[in-house]
Structure formats: C-alpha cells, structure tokens
C-alpha atoms as a PDB file:
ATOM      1  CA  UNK A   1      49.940 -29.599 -19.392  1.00  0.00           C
ATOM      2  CA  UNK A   2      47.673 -27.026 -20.952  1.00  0.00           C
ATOM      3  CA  UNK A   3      44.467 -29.706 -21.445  1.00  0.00           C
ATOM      4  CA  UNK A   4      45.511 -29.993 -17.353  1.00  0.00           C
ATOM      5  CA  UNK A   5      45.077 -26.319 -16.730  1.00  0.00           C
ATOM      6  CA  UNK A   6      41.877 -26.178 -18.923  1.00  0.00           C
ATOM      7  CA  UNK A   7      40.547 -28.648 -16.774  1.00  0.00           C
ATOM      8  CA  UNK A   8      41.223 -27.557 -13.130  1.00  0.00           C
ATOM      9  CA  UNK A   9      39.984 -23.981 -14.438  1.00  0.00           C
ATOM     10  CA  UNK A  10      36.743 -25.343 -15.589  1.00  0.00           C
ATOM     11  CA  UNK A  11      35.948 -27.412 -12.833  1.00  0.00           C
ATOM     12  CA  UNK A  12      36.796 -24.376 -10.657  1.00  0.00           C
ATOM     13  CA  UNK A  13      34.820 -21.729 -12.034  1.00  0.00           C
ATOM     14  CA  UNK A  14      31.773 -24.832 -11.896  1.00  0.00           C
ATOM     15  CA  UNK A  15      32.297 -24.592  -8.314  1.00  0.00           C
ATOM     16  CA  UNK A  16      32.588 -20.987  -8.483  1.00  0.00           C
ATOM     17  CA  UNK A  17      29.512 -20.021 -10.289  1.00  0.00           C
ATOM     18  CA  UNK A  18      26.725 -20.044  -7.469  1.00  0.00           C
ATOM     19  CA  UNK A  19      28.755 -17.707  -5.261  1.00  0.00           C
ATOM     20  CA  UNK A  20      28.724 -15.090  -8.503  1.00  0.00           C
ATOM     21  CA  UNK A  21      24.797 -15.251  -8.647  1.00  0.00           C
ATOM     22  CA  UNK A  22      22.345 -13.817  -7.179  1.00  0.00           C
ATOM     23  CA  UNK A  23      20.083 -15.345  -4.486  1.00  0.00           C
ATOM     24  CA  UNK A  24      16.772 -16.271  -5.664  1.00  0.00           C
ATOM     25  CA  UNK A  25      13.854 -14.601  -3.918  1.00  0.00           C
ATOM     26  CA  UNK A  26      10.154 -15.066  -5.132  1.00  0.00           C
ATOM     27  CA  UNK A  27       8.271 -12.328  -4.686  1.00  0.00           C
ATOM     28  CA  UNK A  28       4.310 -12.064  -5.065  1.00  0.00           C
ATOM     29  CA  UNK A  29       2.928  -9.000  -7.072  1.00  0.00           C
ATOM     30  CA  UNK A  30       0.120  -7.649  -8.592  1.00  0.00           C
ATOM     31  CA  UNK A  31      -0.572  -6.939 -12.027  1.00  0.00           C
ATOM     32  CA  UNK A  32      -0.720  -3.524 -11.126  1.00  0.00           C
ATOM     33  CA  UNK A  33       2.592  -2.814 -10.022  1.00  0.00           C
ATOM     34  CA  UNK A  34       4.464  -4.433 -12.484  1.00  0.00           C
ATOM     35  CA  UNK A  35       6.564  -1.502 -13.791  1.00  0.00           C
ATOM     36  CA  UNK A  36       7.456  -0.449 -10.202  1.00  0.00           C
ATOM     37  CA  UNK A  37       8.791  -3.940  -9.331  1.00  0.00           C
ATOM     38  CA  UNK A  38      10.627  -4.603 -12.946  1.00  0.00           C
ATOM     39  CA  UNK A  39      12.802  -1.681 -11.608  1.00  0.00           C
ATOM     40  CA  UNK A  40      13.217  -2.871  -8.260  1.00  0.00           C
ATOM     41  CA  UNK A  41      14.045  -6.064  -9.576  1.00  0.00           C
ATOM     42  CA  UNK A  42      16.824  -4.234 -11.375  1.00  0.00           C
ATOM     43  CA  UNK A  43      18.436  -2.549  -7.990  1.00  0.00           C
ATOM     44  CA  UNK A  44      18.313  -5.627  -6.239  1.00  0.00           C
ATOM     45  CA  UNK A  45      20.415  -7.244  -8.614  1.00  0.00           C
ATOM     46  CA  UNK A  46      23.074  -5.147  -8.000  1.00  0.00           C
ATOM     47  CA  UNK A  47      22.694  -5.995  -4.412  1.00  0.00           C
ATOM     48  CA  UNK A  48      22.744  -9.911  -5.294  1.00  0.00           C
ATOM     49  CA  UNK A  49      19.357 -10.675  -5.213  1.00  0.00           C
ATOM     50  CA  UNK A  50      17.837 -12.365  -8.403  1.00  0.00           C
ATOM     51  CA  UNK A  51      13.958 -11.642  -7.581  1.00  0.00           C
ATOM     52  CA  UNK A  52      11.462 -13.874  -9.078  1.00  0.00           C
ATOM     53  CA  UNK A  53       8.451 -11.614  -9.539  1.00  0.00           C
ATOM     54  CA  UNK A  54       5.087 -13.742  -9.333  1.00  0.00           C
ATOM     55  CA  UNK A  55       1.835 -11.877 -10.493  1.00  0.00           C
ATOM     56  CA  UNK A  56      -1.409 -12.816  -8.795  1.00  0.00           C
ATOM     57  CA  UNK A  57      -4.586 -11.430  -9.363  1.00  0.00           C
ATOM     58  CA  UNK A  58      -6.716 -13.057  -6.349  1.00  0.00           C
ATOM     59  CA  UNK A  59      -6.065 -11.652  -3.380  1.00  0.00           C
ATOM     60  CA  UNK A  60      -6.209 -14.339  -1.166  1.00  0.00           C
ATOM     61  CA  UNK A  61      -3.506 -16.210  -2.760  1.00  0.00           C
ATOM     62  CA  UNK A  62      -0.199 -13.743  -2.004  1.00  0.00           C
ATOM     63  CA  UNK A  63      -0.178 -14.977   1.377  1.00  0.00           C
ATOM     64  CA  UNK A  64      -2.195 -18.556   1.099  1.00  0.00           C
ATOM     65  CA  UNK A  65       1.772 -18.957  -1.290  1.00  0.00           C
ATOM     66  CA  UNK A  66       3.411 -17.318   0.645  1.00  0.00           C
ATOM     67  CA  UNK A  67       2.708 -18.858   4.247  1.00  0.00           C
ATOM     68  CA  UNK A  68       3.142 -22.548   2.027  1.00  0.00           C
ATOM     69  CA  UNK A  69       6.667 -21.628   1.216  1.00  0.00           C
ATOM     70  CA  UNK A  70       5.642 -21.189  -2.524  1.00  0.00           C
ATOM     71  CA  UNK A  71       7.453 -17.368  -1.972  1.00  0.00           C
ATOM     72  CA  UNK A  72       9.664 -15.420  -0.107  1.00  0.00           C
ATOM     73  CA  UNK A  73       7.875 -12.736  -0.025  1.00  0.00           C
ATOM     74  CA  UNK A  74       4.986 -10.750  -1.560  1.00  0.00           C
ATOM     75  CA  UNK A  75       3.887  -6.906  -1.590  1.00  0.00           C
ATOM     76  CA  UNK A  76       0.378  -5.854  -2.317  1.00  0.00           C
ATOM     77  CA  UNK A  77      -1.671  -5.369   1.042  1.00  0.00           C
ATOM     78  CA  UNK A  78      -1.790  -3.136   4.405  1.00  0.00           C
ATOM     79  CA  UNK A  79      -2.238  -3.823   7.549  1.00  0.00           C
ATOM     80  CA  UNK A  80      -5.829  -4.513   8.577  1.00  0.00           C
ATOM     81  CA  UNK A  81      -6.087  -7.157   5.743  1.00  0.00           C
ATOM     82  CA  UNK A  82      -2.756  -8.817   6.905  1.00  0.00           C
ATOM     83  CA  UNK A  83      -4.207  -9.165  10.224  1.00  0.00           C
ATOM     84  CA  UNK A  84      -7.399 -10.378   9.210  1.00  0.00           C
ATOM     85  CA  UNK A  85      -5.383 -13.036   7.581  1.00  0.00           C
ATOM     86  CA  UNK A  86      -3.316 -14.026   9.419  1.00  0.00           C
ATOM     87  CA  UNK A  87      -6.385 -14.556  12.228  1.00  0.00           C
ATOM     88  CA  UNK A  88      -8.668 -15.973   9.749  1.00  0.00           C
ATOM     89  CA  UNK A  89      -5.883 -18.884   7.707  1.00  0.00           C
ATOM     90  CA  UNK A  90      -3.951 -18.809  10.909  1.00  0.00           C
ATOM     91  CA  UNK A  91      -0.711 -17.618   9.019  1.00  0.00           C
ATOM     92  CA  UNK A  92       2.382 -16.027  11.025  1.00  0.00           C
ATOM     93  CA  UNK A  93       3.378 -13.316   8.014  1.00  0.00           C
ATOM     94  CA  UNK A  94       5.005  -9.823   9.262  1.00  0.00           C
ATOM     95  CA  UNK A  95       5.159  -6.646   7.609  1.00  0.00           C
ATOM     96  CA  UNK A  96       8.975  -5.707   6.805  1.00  0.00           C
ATOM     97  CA  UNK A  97       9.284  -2.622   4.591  1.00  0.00           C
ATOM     98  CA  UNK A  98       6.108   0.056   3.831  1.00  0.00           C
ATOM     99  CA  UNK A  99       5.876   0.663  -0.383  1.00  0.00           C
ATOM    100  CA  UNK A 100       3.153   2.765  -1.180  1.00  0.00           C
ATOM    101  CA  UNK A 101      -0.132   4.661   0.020  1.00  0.00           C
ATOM    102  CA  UNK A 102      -3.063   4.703  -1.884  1.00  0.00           C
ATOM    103  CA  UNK A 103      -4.664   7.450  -0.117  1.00  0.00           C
ATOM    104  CA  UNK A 104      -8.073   8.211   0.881  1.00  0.00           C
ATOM    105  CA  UNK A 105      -8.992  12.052   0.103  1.00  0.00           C
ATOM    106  CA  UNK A 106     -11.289  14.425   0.858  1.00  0.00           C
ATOM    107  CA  UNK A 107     -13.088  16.052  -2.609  1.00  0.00           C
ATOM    108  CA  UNK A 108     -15.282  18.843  -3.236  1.00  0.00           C
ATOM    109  CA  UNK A 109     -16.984  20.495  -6.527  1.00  0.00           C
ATOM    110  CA  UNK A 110     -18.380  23.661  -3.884  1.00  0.00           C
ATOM    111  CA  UNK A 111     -15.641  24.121  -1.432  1.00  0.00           C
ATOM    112  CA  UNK A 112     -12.155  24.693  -2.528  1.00  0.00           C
ATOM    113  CA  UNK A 113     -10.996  24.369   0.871  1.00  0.00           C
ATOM    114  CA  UNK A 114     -11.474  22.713   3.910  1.00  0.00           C
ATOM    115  CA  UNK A 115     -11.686  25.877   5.813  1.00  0.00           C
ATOM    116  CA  UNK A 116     -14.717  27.171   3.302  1.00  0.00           C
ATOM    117  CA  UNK A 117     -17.215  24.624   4.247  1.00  0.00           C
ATOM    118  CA  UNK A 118     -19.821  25.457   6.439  1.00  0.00           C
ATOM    119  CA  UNK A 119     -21.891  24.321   9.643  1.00  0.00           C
ATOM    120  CA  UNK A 120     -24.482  21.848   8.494  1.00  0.00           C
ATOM    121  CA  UNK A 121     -22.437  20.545   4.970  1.00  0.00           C
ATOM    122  CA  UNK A 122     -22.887  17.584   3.518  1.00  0.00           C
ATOM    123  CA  UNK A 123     -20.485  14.854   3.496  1.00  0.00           C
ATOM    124  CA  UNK A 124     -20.580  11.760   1.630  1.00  0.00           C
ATOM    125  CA  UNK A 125     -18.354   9.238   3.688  1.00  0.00           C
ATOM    126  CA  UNK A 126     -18.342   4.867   1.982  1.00  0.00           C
ATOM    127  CA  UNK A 127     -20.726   2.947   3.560  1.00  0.00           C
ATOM    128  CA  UNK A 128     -18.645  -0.412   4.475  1.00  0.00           C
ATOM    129  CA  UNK A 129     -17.054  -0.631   7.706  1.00  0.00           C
ATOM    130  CA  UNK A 130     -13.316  -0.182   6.497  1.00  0.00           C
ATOM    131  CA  UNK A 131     -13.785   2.781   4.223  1.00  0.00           C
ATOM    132  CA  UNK A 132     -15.827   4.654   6.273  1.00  0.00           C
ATOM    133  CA  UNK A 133     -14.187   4.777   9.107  1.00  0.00           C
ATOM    134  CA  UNK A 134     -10.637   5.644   7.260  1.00  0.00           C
ATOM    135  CA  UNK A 135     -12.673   8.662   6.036  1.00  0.00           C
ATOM    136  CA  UNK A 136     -13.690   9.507   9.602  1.00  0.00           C
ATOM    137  CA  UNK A 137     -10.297   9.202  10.977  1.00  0.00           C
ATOM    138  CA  UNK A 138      -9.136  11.463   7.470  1.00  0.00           C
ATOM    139  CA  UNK A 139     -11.161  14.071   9.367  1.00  0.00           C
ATOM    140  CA  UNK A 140     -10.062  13.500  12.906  1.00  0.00           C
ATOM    141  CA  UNK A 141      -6.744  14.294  11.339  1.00  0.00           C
ATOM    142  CA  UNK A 142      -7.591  17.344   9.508  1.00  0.00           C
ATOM    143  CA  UNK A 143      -9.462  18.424  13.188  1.00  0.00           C
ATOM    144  CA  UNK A 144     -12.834  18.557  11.574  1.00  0.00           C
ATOM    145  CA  UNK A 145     -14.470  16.317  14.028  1.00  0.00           C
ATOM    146  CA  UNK A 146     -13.317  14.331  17.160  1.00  0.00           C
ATOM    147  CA  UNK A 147     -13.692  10.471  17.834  1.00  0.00           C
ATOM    148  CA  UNK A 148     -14.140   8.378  21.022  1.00  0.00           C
ATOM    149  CA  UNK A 149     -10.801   6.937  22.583  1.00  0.00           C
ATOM    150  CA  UNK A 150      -9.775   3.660  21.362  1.00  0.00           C
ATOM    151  CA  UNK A 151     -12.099   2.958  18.301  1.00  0.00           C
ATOM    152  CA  UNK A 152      -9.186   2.029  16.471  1.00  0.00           C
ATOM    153  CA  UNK A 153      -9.042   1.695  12.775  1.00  0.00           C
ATOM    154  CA  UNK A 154     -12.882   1.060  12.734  1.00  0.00           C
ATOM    155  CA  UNK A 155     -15.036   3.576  13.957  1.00  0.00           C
ATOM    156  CA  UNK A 156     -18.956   4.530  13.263  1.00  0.00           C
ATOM    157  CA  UNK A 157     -20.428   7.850  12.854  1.00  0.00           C
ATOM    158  CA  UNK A 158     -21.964   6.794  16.260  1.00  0.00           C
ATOM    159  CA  UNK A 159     -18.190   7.041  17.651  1.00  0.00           C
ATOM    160  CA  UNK A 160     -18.085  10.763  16.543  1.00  0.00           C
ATOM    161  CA  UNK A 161     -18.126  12.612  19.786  1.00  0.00           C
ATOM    162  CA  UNK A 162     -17.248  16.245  18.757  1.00  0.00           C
ATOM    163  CA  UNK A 163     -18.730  17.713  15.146  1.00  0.00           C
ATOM    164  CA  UNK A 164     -18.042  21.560  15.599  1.00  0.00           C
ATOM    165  CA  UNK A 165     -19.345  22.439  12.488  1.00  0.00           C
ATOM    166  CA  UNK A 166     -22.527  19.823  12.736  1.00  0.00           C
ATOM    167  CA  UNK A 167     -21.615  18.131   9.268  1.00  0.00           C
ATOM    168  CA  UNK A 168     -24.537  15.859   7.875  1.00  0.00           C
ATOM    169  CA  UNK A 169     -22.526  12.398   7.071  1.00  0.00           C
ATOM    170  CA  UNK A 170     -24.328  10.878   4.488  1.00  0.00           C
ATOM    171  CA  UNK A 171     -23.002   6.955   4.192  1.00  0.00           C
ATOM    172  CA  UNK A 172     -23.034   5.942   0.327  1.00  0.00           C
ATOM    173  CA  UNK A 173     -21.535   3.083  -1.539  1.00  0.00           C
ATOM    174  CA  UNK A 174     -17.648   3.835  -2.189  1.00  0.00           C
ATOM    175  CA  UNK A 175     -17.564   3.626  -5.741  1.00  0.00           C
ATOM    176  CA  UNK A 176     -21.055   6.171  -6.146  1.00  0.00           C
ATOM    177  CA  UNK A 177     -19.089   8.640  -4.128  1.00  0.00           C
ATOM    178  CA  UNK A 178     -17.169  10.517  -7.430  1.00  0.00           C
ATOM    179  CA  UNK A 179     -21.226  10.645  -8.388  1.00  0.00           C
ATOM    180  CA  UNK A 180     -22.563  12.442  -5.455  1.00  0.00           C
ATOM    181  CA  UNK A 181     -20.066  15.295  -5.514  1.00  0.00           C
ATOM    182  CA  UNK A 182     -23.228  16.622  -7.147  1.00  0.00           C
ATOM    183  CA  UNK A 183     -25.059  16.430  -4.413  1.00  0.00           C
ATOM    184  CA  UNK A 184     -23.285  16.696  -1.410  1.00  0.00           C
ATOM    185  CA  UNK A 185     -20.977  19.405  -0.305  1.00  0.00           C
ATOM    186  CA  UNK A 186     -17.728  17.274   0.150  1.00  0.00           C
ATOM    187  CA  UNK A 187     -16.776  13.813  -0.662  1.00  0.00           C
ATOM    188  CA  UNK A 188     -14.111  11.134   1.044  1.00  0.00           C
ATOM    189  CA  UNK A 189     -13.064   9.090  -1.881  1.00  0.00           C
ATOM    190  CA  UNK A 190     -10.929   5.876  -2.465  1.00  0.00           C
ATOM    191  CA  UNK A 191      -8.398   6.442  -4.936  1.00  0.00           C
ATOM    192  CA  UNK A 192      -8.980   4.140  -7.085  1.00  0.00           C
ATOM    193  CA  UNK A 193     -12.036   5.625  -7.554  1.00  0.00           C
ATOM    194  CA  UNK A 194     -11.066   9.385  -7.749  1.00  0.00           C
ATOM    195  CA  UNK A 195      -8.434   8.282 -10.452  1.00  0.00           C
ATOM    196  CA  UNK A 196     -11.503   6.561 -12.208  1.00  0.00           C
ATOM    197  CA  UNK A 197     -13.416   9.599 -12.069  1.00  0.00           C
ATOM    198  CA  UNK A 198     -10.887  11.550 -13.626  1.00  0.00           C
ATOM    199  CA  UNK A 199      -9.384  13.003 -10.281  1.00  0.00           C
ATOM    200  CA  UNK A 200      -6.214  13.828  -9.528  1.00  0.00           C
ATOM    201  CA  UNK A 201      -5.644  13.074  -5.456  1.00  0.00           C
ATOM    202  CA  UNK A 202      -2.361  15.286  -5.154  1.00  0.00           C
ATOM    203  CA  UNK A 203      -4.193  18.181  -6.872  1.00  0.00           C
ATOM    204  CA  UNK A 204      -7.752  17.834  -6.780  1.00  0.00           C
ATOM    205  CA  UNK A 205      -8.582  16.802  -3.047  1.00  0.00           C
ATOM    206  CA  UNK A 206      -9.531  19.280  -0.463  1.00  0.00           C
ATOM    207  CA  UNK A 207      -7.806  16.882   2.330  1.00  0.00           C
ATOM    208  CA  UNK A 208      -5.741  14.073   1.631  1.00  0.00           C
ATOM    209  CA  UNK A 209      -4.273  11.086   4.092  1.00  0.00           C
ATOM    210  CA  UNK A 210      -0.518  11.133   5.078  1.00  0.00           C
ATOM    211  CA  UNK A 211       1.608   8.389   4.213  1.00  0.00           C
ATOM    212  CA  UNK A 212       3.267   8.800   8.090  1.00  0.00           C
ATOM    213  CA  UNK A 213       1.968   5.675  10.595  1.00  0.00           C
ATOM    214  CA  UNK A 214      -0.903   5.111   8.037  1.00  0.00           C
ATOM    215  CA  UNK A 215      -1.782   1.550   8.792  1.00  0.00           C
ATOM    216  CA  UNK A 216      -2.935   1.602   5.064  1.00  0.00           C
ATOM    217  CA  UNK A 217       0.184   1.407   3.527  1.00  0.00           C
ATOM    218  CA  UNK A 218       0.611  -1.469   1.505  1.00  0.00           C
ATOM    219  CA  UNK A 219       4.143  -3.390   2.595  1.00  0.00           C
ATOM    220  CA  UNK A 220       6.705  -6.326   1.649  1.00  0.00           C
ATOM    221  CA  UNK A 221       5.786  -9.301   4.013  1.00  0.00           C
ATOM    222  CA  UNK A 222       7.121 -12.110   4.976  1.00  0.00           C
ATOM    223  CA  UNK A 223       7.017 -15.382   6.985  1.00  0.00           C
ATOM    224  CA  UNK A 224       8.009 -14.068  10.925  1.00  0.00           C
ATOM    225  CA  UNK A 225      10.533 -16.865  10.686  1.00  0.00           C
ATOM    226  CA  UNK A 226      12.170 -15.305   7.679  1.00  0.00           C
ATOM    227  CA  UNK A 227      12.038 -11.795   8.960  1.00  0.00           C
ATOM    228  CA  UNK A 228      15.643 -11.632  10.311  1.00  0.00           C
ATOM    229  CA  UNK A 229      17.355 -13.441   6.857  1.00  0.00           C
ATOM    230  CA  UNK A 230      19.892 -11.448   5.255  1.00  0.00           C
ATOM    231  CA  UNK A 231      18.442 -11.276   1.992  1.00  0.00           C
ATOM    232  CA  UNK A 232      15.357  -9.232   3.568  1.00  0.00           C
ATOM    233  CA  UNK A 233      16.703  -5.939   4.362  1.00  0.00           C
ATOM    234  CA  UNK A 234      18.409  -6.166   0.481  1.00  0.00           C
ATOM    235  CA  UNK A 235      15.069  -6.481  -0.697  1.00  0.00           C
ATOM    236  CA  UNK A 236      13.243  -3.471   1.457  1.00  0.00           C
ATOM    237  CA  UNK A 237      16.452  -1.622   0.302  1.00  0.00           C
ATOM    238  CA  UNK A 238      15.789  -2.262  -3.790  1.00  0.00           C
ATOM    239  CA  UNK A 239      12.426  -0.724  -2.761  1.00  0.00           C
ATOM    240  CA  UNK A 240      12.515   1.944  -0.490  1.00  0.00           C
ATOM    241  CA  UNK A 241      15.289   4.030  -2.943  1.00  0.00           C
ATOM    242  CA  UNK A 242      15.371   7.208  -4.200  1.00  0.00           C
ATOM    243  CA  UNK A 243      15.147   5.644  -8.240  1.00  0.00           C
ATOM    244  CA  UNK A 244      11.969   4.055  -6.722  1.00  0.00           C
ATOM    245  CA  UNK A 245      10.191   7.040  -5.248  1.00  0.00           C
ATOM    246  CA  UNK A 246      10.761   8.809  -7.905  1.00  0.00           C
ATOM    247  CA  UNK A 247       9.475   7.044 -10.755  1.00  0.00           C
ATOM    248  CA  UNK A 248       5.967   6.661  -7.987  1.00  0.00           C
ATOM    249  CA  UNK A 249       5.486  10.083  -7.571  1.00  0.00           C
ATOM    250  CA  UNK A 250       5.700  10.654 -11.314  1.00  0.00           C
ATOM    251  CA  UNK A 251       4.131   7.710 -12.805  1.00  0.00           C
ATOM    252  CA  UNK A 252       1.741   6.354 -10.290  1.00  0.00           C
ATOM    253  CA  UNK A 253      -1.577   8.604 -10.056  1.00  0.00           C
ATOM    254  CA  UNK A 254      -3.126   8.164  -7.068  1.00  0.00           C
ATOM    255  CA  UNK A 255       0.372   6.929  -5.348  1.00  0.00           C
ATOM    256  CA  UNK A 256       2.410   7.799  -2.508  1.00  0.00           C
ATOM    257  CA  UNK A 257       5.488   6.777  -1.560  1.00  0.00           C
ATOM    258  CA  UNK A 258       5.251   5.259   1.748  1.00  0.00           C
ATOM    259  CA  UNK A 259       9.032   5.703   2.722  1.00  0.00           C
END
C-alpha cells in the first residue's frame, strides 16, 4: 500500500513540476548592464518568470535574434535605431517598457549657468546627424534657441530659426567635445563621453535632457506579435520597480531612470 502511495505521489508531483516553475523568457543584454538585469532577473522570479539573460556585444544582433525567435525579448536601444531597423532588416519589433536615459548634457568650464552665457558664445554641438541634432533640440528645450516646425528628431543648424542670443555653433566630432571645453564657451556632450572625461552629468552639466517623452530612452522590445503575452507586462514590471531605480540612480553614472 505504501510503495502504491509513493508511486501515485511521484508521478504527481512529475506532472506537477512545470506549473511550479517559472516561464522561460530570453532576454538580450549588453555587457554593460549586467548588474542592473541580474537584479531584475531576481524580481521577476518572484513574479514567475525565469529570465534567460543573453549578452551581446554587436549591436545589430539583439534584434537580428530577436526578430528569428532566438529571444523573447531584448533591452539595449531607443527609438530612432529601432526604427531604422526595423525599416532597414524589415523586422516588426515594438517598444514595451522605457529602462534608462543616457542623457545628452549641456557642459561648461566658463559659465556656471545657462543664464550666464552671453550673446555671441561658443557652442560646441557633435558633428553626425543624430547627435547633433539631440543637442539642438537639448536647447530648444532649455528655450535657448527655436527650431523650424516638424524637423523631427533630426534637425541642422540650418533648421535653427530663432538664436536670441546669436550663439556661434561650432560642429565637432562627439567624442573631441570633453576636449574643446577649452575652447569653446559651452559644450553638448554624450554621456558616455562626459563620464569618460571625468564628468559627472547630474552635477556637472549646465543643462541636461529629461527622461519625459525622450525618444532616446533605451526600452524592452519585443516581436509586435508578442506584445500582448502575459509574460510581458511581468517583465516591464521586474524593471520599472522601485529596487530597480534605485540601485540606477546610485550606481549608474551617467544614468537615468526612464520610468
């Protein structure tokens, strides 16, 4: 009788085991972010997912595996590259949850505030199409200058149609930029580059982005077929949490949470 029991009660809990683990979700990472996700992967679990955390470090691969069905997901862009992407390889991936903002700022060894520079200052702006024209709109935002309608995400000194204070845009390669603070009044540098330099964007910078309808932030993504599956909002919940933001905003330099 007992050798009877033992049996039904092992082939039950056989049966029973997948519904007491997690679901399996591959996600693709970058080297980079490793710590954040090793926590996330940690609050997830609680919420039954088991996440599989992939690291890339070729950026065109995260969605190339992810569009094959190689993951469920992956984290580690923003928005213009997704839709470059997803023109370019013809994938159908969708932003789902916003992580983080590197964010652009505005950097000065003269001025130590916005207000203090004068007509006719310098400012060093990237030269590439992308970069420059985030550090254009940085200063729309901050009301320094005024753009044409509609340029979008892209737009030229050429699109600058109000400059009050008649500021001398000097274009310059984005990682030289930390270099010409020298030389130039006021700076808009990538982060990764300020940090590089030694700068501290939350402290440092004269101006800095907001992480509010940034189309930089980096996001989760996943295939527009899978965007409605249960196991996605568990998954933009094990990263947009309080543990999460958190351990960004203290041990992420150059980081913003982006929720």
């Amino acid at each position: 009788m007992k050798r009877w029991l033992f049996s039904v009660l092992a082939i039950l809990l056989t049966f029973a085991a997948p519904a007491f683990a997690g679901e399996k979700i591959k996600v693709g990472i970058f080297s980079d972010s490793e710590d954040v996700w090793a926590k996330v992967k940690e609050i997830a679990a609680k919420d039954g997912l088991d996440l599989d955390l992939v690291v890339f470090s070729d950026y065109l691969l995260p969605n190339a595996a992810l569009d094959a069905g190689d993951l469920q997901a992956n984290a580690f862009q923003h928005k213009p590259f997704l839709e470059n992407q997803n023109k370019s390889k013809g994938y159908k991936i969708v932003p789902v949850g916003d992580t983080i903002v590197s964010p652009i700022g505005l950097y000065s060894r003269k001025v130590k505030s916005l207000g203090e520079l004068k007509t006719g200052a310098s400012i060093g702006i990237p030269n590439d199409p992308s970069n420059g024209g985030r550090a254009l709109l940085l200063l729309q935002a901050q009301k320094q200058i005024k753009l044409k309608d509609g340029v979008g995400i892209l737009p030229t000194v050429l699109d600058v149609i109000d400059n009050p204070k008649k500021f001398q845009f000097r274009e310059i390669d984005a990682a030289q930029l930390p270099r010409s603070l020298d030389d130039v009044d006021a700076a808009v540098i990538n982060t990764n580059y300020a940090v590089e330099a030694g700068l501290k964007p939350g402290k440092d910078s004269i101006a800095i982005e907001s992480s509010v309808n940034n189309p930089y932030n980096n996001f989760i993504a996943v295939r527009e077929k899978d965007k409605n599956a249960p196991w996605v909002p568990k998954l933009v919940r094990a990263y947009q949490n309080d543990t999460i933001r958190k351990y960004i905003t203290e041990n992420r330099p150059g980081e913003l949470p982006a929720f």
